[in-house]
PDB file of N, CA and C in Angstrom:
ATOM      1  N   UNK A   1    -220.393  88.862  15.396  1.00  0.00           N
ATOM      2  CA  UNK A   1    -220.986  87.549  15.579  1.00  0.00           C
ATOM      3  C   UNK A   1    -222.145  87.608  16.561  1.00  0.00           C
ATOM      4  N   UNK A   2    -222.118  88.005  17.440  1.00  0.00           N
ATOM      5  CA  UNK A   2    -223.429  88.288  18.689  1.00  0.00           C
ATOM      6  C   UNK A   2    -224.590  89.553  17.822  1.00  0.00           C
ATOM      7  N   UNK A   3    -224.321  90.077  17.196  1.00  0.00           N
ATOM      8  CA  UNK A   3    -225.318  90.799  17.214  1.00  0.00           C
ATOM      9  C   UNK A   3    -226.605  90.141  16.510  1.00  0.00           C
ATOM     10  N   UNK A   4    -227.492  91.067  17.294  1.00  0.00           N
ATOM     11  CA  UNK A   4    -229.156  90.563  16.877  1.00  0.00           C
ATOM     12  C   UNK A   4    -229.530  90.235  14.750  1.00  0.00           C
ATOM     13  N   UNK A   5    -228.340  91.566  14.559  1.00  0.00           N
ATOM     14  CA  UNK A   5    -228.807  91.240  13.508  1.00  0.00           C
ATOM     15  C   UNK A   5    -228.426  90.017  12.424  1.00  0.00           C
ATOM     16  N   UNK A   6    -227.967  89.032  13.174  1.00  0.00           N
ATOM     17  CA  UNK A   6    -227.018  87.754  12.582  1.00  0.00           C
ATOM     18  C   UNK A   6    -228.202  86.568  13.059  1.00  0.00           C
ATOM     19  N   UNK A   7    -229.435  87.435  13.632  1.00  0.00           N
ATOM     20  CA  UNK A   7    -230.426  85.950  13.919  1.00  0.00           C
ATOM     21  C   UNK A   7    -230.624  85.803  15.675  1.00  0.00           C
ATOM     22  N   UNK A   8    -231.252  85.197  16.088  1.00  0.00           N
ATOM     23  CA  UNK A   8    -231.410  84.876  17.384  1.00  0.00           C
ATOM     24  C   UNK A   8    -230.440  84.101  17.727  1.00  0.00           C
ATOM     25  N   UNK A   9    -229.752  84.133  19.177  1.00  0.00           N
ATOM     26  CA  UNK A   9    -228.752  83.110  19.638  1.00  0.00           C
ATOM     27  C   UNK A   9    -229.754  82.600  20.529  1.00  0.00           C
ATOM     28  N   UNK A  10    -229.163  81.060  20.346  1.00  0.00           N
ATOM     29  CA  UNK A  10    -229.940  79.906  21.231  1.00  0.00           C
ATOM     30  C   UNK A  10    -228.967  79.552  22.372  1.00  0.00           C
ATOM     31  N   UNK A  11    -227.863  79.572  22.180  1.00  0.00           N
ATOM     32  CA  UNK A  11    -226.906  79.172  23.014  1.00  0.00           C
ATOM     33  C   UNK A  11    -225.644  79.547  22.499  1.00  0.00           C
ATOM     34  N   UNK A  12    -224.599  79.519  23.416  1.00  0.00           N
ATOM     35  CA  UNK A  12    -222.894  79.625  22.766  1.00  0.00           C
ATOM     36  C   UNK A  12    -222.312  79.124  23.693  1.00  0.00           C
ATOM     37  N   UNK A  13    -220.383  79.289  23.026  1.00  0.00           N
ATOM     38  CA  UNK A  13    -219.626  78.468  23.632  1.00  0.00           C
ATOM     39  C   UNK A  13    -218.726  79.282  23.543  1.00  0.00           C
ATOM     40  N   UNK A  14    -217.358  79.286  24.754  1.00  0.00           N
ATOM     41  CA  UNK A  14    -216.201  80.254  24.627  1.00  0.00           C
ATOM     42  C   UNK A  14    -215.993  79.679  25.027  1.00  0.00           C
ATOM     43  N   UNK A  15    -214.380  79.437  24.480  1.00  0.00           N
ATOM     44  CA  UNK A  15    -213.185  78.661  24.530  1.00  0.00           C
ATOM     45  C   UNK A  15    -211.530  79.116  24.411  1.00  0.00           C
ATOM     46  N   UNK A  16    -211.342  79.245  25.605  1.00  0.00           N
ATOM     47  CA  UNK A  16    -209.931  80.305  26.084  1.00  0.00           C
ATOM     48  C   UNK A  16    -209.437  80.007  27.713  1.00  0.00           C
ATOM     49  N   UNK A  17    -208.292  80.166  27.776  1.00  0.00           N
ATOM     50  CA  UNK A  17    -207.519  79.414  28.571  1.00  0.00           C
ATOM     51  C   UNK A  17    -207.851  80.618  29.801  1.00  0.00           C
ATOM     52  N   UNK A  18    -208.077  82.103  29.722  1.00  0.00           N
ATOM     53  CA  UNK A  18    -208.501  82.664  30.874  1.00  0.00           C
ATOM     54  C   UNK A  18    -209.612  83.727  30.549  1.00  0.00           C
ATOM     55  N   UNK A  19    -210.712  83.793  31.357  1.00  0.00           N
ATOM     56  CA  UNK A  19    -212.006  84.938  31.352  1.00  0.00           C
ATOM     57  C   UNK A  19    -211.981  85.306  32.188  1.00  0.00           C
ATOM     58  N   UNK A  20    -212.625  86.695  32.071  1.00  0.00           N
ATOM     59  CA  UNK A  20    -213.147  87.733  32.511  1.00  0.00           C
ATOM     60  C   UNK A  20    -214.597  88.017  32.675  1.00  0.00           C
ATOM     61  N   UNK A  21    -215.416  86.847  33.629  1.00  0.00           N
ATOM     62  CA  UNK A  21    -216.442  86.660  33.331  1.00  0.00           C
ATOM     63  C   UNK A  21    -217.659  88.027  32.958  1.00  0.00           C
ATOM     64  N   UNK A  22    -217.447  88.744  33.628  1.00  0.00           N
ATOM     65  CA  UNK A  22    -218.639  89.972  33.939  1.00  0.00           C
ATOM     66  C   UNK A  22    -218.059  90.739  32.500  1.00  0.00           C
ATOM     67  N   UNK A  23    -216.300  90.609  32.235  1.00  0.00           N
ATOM     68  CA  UNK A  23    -216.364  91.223  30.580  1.00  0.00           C
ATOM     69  C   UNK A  23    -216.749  90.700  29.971  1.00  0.00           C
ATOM     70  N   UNK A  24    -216.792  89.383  29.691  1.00  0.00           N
ATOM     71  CA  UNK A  24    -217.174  88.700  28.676  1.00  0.00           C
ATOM     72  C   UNK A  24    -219.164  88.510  28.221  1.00  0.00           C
ATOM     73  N   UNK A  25    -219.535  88.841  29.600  1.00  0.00           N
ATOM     74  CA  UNK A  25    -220.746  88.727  29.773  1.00  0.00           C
ATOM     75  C   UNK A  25    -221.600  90.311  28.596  1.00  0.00           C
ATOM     76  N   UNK A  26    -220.720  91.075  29.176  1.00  0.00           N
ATOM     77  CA  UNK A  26    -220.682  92.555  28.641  1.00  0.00           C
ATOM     78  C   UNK A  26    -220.734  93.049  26.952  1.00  0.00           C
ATOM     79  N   UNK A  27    -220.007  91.483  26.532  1.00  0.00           N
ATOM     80  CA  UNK A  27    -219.887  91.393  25.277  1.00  0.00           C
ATOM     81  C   UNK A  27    -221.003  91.441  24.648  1.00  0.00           C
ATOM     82  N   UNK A  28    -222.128  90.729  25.256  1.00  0.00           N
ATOM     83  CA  UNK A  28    -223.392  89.831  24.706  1.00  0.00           C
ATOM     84  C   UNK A  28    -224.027  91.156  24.521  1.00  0.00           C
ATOM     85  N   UNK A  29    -225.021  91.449  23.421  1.00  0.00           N
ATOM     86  CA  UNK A  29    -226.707  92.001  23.770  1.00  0.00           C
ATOM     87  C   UNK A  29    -227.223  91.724  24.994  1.00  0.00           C
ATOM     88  N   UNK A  30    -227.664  92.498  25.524  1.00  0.00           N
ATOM     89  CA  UNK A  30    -228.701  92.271  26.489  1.00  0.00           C
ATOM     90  C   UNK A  30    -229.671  91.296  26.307  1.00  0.00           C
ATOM     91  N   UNK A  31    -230.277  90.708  25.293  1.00  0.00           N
ATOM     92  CA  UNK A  31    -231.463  90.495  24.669  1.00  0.00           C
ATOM     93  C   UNK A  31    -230.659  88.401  25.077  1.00  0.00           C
ATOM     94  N   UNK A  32    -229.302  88.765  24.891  1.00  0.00           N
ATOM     95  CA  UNK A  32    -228.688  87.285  25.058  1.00  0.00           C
ATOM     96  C   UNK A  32    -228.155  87.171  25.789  1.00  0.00           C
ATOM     97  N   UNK A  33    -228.039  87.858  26.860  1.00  0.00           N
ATOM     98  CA  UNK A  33    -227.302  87.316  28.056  1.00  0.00           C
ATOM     99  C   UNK A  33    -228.058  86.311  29.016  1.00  0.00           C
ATOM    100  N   UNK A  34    -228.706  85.964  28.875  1.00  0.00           N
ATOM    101  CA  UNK A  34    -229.625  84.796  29.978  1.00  0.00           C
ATOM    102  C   UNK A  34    -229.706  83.633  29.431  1.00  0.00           C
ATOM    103  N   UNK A  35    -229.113  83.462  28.168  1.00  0.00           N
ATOM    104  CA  UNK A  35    -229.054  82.456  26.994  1.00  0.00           C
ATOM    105  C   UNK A  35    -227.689  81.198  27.581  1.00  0.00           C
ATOM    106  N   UNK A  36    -228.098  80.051  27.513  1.00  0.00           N
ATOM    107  CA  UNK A  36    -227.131  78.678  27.911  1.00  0.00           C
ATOM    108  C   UNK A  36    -226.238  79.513  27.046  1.00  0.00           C
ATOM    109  N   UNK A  37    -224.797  79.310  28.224  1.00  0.00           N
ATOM    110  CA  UNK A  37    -223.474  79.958  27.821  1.00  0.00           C
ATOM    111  C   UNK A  37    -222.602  78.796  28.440  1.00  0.00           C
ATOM    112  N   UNK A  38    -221.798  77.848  27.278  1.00  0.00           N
ATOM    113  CA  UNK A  38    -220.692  76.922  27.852  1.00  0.00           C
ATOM    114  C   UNK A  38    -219.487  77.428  28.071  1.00  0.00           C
ATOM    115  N   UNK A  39    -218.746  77.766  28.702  1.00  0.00           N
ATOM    116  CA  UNK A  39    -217.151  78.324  29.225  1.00  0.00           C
ATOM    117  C   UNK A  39    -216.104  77.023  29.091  1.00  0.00           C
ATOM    118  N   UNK A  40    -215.565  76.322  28.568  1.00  0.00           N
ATOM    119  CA  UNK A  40    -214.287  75.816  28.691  1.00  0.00           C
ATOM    120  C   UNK A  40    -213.291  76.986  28.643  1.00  0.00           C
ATOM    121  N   UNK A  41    -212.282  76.091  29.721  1.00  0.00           N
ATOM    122  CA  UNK A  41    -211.295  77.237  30.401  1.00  0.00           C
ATOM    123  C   UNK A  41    -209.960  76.202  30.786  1.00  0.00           C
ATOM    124  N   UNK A  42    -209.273  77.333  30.942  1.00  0.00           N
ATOM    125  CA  UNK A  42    -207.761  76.408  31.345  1.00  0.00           C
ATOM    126  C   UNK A  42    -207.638  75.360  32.263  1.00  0.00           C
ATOM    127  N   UNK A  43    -207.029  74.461  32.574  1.00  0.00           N
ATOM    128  CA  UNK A  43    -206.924  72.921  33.468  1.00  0.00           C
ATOM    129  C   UNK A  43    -206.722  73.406  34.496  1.00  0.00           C
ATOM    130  N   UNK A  44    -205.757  74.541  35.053  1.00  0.00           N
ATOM    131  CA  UNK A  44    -205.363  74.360  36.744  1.00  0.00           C
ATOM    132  C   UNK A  44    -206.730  74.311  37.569  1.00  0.00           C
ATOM    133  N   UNK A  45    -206.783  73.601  38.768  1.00  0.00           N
ATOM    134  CA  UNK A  45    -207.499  74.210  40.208  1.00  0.00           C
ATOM    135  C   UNK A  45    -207.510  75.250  40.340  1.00  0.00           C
ATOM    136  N   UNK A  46    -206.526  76.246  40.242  1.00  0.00           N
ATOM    137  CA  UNK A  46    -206.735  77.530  40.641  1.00  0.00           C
ATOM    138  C   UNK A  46    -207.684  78.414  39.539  1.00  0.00           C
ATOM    139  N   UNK A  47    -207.757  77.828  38.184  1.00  0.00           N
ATOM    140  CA  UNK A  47    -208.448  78.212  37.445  1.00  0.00           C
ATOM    141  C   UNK A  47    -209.816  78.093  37.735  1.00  0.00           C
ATOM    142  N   UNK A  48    -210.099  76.851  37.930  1.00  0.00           N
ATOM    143  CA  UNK A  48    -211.566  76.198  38.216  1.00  0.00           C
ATOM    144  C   UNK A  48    -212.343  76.958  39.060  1.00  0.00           C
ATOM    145  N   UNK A  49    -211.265  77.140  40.188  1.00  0.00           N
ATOM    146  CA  UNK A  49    -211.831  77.570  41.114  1.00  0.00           C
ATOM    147  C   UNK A  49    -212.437  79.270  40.638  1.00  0.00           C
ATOM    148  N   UNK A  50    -211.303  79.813  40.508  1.00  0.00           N
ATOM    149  CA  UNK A  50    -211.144  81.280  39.869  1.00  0.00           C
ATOM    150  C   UNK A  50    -212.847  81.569  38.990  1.00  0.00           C
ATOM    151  N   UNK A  51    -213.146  80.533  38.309  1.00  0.00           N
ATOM    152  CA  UNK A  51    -214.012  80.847  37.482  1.00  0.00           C
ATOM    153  C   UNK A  51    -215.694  81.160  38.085  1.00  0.00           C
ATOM    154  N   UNK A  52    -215.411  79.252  38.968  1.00  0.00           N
ATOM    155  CA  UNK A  52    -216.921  79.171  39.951  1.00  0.00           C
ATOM    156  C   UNK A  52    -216.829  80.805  40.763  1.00  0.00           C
ATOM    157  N   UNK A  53    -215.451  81.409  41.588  1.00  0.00           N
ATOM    158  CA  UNK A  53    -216.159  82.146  42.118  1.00  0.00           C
ATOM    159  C   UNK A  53    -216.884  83.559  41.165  1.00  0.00           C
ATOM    160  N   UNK A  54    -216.432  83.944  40.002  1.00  0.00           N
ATOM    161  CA  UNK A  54    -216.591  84.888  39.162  1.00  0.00           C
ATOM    162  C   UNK A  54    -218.042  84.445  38.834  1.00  0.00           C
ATOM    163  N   UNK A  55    -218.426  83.298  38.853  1.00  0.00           N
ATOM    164  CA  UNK A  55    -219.687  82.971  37.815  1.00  0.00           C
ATOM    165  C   UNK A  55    -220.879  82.943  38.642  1.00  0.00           C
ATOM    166  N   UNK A  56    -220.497  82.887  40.736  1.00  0.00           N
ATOM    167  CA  UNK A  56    -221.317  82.865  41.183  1.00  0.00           C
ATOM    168  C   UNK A  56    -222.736  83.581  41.192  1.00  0.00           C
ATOM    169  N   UNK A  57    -222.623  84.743  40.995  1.00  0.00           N
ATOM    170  CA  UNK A  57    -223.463  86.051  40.849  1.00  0.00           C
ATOM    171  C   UNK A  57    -224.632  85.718  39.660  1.00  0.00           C
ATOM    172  N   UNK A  58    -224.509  84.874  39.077  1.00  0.00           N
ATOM    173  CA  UNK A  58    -225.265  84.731  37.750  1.00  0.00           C
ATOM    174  C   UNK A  58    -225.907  83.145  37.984  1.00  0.00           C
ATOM    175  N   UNK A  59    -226.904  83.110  37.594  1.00  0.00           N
ATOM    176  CA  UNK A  59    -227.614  82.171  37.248  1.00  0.00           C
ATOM    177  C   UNK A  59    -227.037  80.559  36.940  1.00  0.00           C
ATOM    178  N   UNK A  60    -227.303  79.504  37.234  1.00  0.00           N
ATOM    179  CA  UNK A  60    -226.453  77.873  36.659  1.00  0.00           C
ATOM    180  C   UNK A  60    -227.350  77.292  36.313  1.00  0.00           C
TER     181      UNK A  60
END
């Protein structure tokens, strides 16, 4: 599904109750990683939190 040769990605969305941000990031082409990326993620606080600090390193 990510690869270049399926077309340009404009944006995406992942939807899963726990990430691995820097794996998931890893997933992408290079060519799409700087591309609007929406994360819905599991309900707890500890999740929320869990995520902001993983996602800090990267761009908002």
């Amino acid at each position: 599904i990510l690869s270049v040769e399926h077309g340009q990605l404009i944006r995406s969305a992942q939807f899963n109750y726990m990430f691995d941000i820097e794996f998931l990031l890893e997933q992408y082409p290079s060519e799409f990683r700087l591309k609007p990326l929406l994360i819905v993620h599991g309900d707890s606080r500890h999740d929320n939190q869990s995520i902001k600090n993983q996602c800090s390193p990267y761009p908002q």
